[in-house]
N, C-alpha and C. Protein backbone atom coordinates (compact mmCIF):
# COMPACT_ATOMS: atom_id res chain seq x y z
N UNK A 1 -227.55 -72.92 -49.77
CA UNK A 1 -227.69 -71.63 -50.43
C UNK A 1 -226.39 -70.84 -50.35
N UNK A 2 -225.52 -71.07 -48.95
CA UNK A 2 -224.40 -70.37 -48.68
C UNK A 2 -223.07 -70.71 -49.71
N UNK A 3 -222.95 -72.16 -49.96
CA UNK A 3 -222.11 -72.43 -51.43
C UNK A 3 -222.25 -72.01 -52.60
N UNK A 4 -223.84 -71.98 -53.04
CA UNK A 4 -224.29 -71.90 -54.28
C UNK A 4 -223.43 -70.01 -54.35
N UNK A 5 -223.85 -69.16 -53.68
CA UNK A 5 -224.02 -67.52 -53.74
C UNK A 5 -222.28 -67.02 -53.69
N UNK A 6 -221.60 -68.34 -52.96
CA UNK A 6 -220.17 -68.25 -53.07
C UNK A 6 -219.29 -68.68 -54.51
N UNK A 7 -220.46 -69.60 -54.62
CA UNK A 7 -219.66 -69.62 -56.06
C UNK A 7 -219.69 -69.02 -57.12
N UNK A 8 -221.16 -68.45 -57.18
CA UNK A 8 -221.50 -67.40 -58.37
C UNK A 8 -220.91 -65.93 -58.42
N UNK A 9 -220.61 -66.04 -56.85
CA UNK A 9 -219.38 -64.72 -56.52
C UNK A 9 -217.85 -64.79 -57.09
N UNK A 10 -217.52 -65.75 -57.42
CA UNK A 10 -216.22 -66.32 -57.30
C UNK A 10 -215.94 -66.69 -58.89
N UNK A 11 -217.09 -66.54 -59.60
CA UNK A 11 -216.89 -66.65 -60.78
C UNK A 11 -217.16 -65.66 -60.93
N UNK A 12 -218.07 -64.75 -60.87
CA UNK A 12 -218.24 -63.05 -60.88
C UNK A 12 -216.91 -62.57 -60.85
N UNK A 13 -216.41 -62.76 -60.09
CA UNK A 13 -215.01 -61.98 -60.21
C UNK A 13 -214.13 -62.58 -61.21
N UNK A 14 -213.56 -63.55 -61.26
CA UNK A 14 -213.37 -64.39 -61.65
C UNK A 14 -213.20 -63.82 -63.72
N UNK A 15 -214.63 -63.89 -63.94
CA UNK A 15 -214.91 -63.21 -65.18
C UNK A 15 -214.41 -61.95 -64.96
N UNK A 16 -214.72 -61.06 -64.41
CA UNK A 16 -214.34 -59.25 -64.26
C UNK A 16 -212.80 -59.33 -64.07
N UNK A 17 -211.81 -60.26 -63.75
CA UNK A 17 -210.43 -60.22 -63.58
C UNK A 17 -209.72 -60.86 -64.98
N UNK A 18 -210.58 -61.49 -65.78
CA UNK A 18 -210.27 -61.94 -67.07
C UNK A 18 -209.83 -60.79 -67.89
N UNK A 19 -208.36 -61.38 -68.43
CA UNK A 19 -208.14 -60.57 -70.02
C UNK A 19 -208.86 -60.58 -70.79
N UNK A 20 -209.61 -59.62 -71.21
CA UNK A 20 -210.41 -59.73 -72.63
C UNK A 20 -209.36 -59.97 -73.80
N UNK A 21 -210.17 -60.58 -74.68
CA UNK A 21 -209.68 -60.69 -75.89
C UNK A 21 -209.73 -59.70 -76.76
N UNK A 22 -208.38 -59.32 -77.35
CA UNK A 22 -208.77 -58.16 -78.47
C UNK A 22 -208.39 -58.68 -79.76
N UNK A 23 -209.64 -58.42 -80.74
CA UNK A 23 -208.87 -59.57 -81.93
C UNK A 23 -208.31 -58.01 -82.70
N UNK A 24 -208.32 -57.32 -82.74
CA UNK A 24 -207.16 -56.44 -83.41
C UNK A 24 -205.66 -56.83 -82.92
N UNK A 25 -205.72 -57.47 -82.22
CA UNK A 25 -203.82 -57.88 -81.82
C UNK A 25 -203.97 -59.22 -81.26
N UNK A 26 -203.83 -60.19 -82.28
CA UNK A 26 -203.96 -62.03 -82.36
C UNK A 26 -202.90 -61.96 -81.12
N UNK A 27 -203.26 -63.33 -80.82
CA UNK A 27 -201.77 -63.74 -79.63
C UNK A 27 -201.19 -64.20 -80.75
N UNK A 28 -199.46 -64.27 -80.40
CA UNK A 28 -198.24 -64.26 -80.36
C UNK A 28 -198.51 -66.24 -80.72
N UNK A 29 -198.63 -66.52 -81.67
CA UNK A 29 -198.04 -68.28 -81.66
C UNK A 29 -197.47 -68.57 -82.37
N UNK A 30 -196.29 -67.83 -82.69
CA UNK A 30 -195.17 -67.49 -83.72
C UNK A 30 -194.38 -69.29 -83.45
N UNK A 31 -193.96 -69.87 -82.03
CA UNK A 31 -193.32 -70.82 -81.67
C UNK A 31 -194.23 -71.96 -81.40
N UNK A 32 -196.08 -71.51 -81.91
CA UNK A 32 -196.64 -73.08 -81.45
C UNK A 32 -196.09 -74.13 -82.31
N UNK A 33 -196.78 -75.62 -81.78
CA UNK A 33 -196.43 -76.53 -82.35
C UNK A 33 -197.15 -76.73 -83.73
N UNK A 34 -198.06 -76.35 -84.05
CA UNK A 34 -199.24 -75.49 -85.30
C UNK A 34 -198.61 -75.04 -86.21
N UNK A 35 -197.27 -74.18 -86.24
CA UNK A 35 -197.36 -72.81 -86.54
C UNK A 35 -196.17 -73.64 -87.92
N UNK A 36 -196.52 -73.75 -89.15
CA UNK A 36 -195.65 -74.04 -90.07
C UNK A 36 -194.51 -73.52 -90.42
N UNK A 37 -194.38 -72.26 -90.08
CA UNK A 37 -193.66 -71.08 -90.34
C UNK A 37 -192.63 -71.22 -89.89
N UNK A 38 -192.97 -71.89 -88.04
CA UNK A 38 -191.58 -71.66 -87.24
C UNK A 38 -190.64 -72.68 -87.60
N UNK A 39 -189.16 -72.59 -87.50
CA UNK A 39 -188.39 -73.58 -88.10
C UNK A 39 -187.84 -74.42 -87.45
N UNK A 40 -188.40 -74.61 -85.81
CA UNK A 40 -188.55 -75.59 -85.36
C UNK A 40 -189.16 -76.65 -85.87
N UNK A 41 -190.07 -76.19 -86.37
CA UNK A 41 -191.95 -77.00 -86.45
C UNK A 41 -190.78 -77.92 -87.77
N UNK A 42 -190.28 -77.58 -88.88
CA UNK A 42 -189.91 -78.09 -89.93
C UNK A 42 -188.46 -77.84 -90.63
N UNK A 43 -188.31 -79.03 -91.41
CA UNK A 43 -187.12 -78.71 -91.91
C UNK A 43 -187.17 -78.25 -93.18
N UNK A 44 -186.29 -77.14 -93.64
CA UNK A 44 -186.83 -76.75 -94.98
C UNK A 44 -186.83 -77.65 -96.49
N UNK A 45 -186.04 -78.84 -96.45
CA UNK A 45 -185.95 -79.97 -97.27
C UNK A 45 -185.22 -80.95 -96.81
N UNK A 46 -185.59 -81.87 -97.17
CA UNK A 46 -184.96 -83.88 -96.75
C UNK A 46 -183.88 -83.42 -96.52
N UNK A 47 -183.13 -84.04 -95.61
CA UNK A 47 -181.58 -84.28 -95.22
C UNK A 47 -180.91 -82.88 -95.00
N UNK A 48 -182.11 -81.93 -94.24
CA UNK A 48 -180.99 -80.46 -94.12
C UNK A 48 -181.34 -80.47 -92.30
N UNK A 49 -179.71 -80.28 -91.91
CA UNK A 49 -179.41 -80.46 -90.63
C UNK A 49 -179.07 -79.12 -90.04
N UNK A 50 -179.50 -78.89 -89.16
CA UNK A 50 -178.89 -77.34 -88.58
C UNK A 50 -178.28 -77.87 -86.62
N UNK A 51 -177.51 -77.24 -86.37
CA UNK A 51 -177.36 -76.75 -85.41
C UNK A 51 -177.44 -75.91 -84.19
N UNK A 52 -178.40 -76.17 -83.29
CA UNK A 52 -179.04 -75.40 -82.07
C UNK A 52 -177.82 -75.27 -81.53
N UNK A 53 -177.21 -74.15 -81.20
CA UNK A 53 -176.14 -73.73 -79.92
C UNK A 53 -176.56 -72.50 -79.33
N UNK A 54 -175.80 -72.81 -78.03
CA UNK A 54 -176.05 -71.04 -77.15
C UNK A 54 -174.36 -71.21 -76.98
N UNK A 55 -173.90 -69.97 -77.08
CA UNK A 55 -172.48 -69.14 -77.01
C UNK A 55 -172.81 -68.67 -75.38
N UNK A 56 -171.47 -68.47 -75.29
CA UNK A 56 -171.46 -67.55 -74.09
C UNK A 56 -170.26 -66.37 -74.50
N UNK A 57 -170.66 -65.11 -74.59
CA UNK A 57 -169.10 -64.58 -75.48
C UNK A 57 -169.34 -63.29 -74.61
N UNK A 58 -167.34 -63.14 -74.04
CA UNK A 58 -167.43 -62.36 -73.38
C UNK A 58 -166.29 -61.35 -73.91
N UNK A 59 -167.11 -60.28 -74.26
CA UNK A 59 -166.01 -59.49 -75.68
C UNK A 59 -165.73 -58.05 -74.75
N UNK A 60 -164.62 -57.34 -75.94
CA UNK A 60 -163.97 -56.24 -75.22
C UNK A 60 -164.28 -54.98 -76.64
N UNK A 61 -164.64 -54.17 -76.67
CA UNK A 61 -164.95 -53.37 -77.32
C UNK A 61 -163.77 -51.74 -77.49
N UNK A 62 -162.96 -51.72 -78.27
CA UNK A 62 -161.97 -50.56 -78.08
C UNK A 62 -162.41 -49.65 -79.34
N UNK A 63 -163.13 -48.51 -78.95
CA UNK A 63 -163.89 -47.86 -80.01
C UNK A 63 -162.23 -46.53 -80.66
N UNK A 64 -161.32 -46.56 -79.78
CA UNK A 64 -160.50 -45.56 -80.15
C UNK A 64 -159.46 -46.30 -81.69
N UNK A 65 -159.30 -48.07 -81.05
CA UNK A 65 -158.30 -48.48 -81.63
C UNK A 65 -159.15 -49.18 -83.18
N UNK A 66 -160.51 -49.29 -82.99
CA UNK A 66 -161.23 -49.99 -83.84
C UNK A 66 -160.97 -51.54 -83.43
N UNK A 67 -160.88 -51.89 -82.32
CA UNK A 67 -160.96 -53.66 -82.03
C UNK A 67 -161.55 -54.03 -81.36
N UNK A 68 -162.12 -55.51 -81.85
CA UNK A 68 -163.14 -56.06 -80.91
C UNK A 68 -162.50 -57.42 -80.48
N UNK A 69 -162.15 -57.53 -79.11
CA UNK A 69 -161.94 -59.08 -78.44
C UNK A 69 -162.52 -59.59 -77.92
N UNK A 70 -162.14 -61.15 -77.59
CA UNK A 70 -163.14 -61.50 -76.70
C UNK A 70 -162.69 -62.99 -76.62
N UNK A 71 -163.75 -63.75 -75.47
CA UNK A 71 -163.21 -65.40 -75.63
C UNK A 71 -165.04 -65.83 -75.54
N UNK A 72 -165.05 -67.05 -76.09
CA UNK A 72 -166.56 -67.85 -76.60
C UNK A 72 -166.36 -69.36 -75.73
N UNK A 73 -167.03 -69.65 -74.82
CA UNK A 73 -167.57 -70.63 -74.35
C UNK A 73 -168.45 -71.29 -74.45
């Protein structure tokens, strides 16, 4: 009896600590694997190749002289 009353406790809470769902604001599956849209998921026609990069750019901003420097790794 002492397992059974522990577990129905434990899901009691369990449920009461759950996010409700609000369907006025869908989740976010902008990046699922589903999602046709994202341009991961597809390529927009045969034989078109793109390039994934991350930059690292570490720039200098001179608002008096109007110049922007910097170096890209």
């Amino acid at each position: 009896m002492r397992p059974l009353t522990l577990l129905l406790f434990l899901m009691a809470v369990g449920t009461l600590l759950a996010q409700p769902f609000d369907p006025t604001r869908p989740p976010n599956t902008y990046r699922n694997a589903d999602n046709p849209h994202y341009w991961k998921n597809r390529a927009p026609y045969p034989g078109y190749w793109q390039q994934d990069v991350h930059y690292l750019l570490k720039a200098r901003l001179d608002d008096a002289e109007d110049l922007v420097a910097g170096e890209a790794t």
